[in-house]
C-alpha atoms as a PDB file:
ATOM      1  CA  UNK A   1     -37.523  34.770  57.003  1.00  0.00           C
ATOM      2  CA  UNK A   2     -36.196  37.479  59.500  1.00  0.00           C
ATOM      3  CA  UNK A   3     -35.296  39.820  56.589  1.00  0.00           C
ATOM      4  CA  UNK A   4     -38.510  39.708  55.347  1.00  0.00           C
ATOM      5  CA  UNK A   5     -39.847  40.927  58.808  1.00  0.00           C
ATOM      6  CA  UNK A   6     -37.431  43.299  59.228  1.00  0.00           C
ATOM      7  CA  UNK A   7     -38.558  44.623  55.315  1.00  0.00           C
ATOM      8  CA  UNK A   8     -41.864  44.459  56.044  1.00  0.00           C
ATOM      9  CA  UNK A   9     -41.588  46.613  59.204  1.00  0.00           C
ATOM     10  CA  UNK A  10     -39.456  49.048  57.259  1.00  0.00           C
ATOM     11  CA  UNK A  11     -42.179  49.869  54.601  1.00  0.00           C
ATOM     12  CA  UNK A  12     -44.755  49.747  57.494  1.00  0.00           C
ATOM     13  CA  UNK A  13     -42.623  51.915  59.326  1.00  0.00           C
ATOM     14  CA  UNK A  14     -43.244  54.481  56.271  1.00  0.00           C
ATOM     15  CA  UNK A  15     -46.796  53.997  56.059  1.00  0.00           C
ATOM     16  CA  UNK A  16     -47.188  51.250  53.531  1.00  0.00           C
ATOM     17  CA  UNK A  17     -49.310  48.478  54.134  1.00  0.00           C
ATOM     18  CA  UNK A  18     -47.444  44.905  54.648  1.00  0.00           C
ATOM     19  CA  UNK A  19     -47.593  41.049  55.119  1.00  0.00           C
ATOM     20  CA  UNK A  20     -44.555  39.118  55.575  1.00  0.00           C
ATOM     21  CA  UNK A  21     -44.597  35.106  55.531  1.00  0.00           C
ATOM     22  CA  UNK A  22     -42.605  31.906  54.902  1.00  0.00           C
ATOM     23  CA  UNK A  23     -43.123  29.282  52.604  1.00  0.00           C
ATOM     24  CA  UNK A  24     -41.487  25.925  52.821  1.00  0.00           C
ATOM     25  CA  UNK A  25     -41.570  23.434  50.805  1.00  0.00           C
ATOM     26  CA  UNK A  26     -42.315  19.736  51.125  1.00  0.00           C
ATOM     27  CA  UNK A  27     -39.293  19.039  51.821  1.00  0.00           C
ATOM     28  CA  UNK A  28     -38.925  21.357  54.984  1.00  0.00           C
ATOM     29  CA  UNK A  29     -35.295  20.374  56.530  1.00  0.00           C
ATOM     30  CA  UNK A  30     -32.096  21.385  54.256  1.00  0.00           C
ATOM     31  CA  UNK A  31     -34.439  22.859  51.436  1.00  0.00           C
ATOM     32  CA  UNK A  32     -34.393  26.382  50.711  1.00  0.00           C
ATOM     33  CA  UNK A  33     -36.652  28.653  52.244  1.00  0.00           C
ATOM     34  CA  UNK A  34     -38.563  31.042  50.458  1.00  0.00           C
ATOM     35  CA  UNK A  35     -40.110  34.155  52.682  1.00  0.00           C
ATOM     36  CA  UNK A  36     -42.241  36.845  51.063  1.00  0.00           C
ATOM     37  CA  UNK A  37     -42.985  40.750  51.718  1.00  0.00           C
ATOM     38  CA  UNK A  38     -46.259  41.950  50.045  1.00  0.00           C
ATOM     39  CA  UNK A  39     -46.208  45.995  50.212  1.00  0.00           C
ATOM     40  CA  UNK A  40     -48.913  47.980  49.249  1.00  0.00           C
ATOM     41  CA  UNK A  41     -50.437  51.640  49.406  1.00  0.00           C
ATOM     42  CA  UNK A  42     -53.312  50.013  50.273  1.00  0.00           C
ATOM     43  CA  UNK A  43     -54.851  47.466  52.761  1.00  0.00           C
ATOM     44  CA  UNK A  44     -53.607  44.216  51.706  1.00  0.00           C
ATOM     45  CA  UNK A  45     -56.629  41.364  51.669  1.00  0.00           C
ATOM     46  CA  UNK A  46     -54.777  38.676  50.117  1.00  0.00           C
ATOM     47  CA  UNK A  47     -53.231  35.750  51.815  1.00  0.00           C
ATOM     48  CA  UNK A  48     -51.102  33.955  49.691  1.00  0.00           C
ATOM     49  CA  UNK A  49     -47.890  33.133  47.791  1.00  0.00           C
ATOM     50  CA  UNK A  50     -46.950  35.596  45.727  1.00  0.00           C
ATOM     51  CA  UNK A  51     -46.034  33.995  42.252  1.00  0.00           C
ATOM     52  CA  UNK A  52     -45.452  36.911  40.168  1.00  0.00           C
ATOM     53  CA  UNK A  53     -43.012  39.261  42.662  1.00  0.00           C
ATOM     54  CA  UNK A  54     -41.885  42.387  41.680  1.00  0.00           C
ATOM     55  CA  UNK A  55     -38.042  41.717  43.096  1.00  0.00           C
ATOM     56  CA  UNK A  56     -35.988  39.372  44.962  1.00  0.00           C
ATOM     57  CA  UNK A  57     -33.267  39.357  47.402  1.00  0.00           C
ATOM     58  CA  UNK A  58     -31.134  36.294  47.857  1.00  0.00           C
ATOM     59  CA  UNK A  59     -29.041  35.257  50.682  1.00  0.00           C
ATOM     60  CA  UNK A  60     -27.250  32.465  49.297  1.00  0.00           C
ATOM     61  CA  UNK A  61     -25.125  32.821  45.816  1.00  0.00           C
ATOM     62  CA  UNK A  62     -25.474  29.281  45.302  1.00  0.00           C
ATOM     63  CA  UNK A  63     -29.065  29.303  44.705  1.00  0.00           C
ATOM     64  CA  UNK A  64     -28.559  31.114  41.450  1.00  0.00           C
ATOM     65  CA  UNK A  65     -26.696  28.448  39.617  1.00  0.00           C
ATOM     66  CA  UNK A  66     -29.362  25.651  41.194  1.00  0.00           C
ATOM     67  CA  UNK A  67     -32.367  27.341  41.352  1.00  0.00           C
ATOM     68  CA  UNK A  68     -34.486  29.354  38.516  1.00  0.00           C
ATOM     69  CA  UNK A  69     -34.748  32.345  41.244  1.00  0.00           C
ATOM     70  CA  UNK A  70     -36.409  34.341  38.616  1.00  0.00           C
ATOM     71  CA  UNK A  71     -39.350  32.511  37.653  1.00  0.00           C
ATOM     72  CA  UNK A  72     -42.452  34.997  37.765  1.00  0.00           C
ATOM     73  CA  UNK A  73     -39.907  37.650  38.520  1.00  0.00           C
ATOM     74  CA  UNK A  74     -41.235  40.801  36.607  1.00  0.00           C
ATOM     75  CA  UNK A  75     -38.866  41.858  33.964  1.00  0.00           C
ATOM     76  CA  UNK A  76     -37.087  45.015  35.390  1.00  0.00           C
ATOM     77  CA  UNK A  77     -37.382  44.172  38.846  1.00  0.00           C
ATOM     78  CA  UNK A  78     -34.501  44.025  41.324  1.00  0.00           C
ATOM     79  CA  UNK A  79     -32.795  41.028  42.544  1.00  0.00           C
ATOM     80  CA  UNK A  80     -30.257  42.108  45.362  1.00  0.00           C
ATOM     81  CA  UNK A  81     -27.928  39.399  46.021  1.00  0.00           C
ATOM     82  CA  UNK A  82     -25.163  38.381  48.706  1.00  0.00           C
ATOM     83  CA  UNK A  83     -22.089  37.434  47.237  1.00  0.00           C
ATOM     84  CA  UNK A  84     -18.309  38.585  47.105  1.00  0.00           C
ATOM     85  CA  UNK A  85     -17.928  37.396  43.333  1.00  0.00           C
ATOM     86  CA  UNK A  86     -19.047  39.029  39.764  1.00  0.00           C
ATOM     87  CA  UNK A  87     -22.234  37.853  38.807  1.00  0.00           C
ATOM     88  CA  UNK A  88     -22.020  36.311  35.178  1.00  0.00           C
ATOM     89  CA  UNK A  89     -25.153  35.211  34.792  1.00  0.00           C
ATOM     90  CA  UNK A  90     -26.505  36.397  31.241  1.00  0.00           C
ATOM     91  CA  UNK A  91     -30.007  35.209  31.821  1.00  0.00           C
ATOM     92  CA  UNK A  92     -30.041  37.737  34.208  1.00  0.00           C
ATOM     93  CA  UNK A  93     -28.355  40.458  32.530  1.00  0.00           C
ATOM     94  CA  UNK A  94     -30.524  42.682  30.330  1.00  0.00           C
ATOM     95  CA  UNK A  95     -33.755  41.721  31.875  1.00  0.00           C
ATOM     96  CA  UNK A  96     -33.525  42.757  36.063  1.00  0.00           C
ATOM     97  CA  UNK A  97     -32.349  45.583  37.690  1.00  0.00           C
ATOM     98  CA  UNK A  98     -28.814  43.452  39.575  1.00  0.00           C
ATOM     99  CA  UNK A  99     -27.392  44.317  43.072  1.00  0.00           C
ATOM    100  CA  UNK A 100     -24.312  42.788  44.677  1.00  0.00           C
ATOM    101  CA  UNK A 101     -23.096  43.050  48.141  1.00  0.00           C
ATOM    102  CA  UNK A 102     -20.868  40.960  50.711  1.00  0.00           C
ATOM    103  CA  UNK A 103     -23.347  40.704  53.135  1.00  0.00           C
ATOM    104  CA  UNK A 104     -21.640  38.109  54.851  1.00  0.00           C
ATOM    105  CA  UNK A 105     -18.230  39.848  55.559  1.00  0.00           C
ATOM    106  CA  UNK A 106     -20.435  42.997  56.773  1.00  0.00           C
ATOM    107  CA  UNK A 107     -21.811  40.705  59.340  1.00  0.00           C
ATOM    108  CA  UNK A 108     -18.373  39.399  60.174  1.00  0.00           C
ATOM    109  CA  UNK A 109     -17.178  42.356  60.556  1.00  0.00           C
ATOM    110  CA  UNK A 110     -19.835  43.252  63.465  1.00  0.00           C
ATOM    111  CA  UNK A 111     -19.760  39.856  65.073  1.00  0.00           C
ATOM    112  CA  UNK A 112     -23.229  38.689  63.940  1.00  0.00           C
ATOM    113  CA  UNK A 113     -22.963  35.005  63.593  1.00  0.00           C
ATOM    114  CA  UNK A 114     -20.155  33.179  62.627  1.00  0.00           C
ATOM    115  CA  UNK A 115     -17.369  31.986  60.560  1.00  0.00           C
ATOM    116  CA  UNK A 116     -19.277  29.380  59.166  1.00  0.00           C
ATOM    117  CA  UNK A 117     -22.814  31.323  59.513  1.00  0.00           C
ATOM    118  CA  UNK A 118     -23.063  34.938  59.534  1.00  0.00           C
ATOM    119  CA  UNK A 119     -26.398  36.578  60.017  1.00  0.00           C
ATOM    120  CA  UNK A 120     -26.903  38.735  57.084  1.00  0.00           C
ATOM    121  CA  UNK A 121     -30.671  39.808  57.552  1.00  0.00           C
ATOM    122  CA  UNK A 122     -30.116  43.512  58.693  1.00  0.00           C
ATOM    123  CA  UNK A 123     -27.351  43.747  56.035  1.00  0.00           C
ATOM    124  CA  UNK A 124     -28.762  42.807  52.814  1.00  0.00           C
ATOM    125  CA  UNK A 125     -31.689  44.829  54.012  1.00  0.00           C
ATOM    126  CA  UNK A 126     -29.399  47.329  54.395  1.00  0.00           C
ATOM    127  CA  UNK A 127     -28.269  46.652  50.688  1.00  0.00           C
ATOM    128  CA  UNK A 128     -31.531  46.470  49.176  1.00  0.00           C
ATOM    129  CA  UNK A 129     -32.874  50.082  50.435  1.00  0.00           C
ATOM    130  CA  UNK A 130     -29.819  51.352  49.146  1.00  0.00           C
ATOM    131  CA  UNK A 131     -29.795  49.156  45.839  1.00  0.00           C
ATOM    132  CA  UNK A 132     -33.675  50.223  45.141  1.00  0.00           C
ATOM    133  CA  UNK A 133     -34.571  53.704  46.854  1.00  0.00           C
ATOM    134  CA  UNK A 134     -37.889  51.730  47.758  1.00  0.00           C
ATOM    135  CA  UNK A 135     -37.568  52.295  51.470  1.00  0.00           C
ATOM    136  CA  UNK A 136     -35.500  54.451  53.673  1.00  0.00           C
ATOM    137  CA  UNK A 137     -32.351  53.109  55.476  1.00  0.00           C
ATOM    138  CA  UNK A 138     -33.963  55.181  58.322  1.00  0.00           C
ATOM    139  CA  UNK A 139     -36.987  53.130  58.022  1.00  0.00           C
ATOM    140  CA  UNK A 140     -34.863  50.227  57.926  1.00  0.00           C
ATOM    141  CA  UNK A 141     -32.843  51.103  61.362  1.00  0.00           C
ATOM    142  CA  UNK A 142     -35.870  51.514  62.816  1.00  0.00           C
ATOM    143  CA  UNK A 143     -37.590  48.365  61.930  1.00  0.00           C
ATOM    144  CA  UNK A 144     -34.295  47.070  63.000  1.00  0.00           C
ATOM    145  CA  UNK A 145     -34.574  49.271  66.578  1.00  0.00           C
ATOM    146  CA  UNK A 146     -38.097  47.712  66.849  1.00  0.00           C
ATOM    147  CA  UNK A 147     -37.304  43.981  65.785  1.00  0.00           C
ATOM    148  CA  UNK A 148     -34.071  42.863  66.606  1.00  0.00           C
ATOM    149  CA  UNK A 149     -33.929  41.759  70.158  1.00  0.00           C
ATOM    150  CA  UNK A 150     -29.665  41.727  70.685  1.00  0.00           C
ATOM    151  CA  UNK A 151     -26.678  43.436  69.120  1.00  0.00           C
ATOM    152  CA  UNK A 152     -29.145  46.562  67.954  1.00  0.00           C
ATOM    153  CA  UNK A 153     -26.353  48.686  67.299  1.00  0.00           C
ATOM    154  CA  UNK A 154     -24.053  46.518  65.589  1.00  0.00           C
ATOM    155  CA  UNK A 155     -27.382  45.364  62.599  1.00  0.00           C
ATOM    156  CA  UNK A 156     -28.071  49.507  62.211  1.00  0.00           C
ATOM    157  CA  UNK A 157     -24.730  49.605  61.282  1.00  0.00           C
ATOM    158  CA  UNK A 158     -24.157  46.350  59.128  1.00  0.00           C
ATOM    159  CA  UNK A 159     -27.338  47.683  57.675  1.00  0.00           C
ATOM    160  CA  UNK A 160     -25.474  50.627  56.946  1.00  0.00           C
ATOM    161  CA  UNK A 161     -22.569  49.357  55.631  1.00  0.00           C
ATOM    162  CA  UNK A 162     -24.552  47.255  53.190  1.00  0.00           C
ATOM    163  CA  UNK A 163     -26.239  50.763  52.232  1.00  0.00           C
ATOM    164  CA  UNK A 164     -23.090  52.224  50.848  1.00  0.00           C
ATOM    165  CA  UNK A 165     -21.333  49.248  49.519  1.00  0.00           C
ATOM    166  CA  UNK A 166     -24.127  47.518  47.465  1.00  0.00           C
ATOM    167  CA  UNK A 167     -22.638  47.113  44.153  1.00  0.00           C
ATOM    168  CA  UNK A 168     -25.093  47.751  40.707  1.00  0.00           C
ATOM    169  CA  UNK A 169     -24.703  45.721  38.081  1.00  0.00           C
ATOM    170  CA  UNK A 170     -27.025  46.702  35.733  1.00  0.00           C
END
């Protein structure tokens, strides 16, 4: 949910127009929570779930292997993901742009979180501006300037780091 904000106010932060918002599902506790980032050129009227996005960043390897995380995705679209191991996926081979990056040993690495939770927003952020070209990683350090509330330096940088060490697949 907080990446999503952070992307929003990156793209807003380079004069697109934005909307950022969660969606949970009925199940609410332990379930997997889906956040969306509309981005337009123009003023953006719609309020809704976006069923058909254009890419996808995912914070959680597992979900690939228990979730279809591409359905509506548009063929050719990005999905950035965090993980430390090859992705061997062959659905998703071929048909999306793939990004890796080790989000979560970026954020250990500047003490944001934990062992057994490390706070990846800023870096797979980080990773997906440098993954896609979409938006700026100065756009991105300042949303991050203008969002994050502690530890500003130490998400520029994870943000950064994620920058140069995303990983493309294909």
């Amino acid at each position: 949910m907080i990446a999503s904000e952070i992307l929003a106010d990156a793209f807003f932060n380079e004069g697109k127009y934005v909307q950022a918002f969660p969606a949970f599902g009925v199940e609410r506790r332990g379930a997997p929570v889906v956040a969306f980032t509309r981005v337009s050129d123009e003023e953006v009227r719609e309020r809704c779930q976006i069923y058909e996005p254009d890419h996808l960043i995912v914070l959680d390897a597992v979900l690939i292997d228990t979730v279809n995380i591409t359905e509506g995705l548009k063929k050719g679209g990005w999905i950035v993901i965090n993980t430390n191991r090859p992705v061997e996926n062959g659905e998703l081979m071929g048909n999306y742009h793939i990004a890796t990056v080790d989000a979560n040993q970026i954020a250990l690495r500047h003490n944001l979180g934990s062992r057994a939770a490390p706070i990846v927003n800023t870096a797979i952020i980080g990773a997906f501006s440098g993954a896609t070209k979409l938006v700026s990683l100065d756009a991105v350090k300042q949303a991050i300037d203008g969002f994050v509330p502690l530890k500003k330096e130490e998400n520029m940088q994870a943000a950064e780091d994620a920058f140069n060490a995303v990983k493309i697949i294909s």
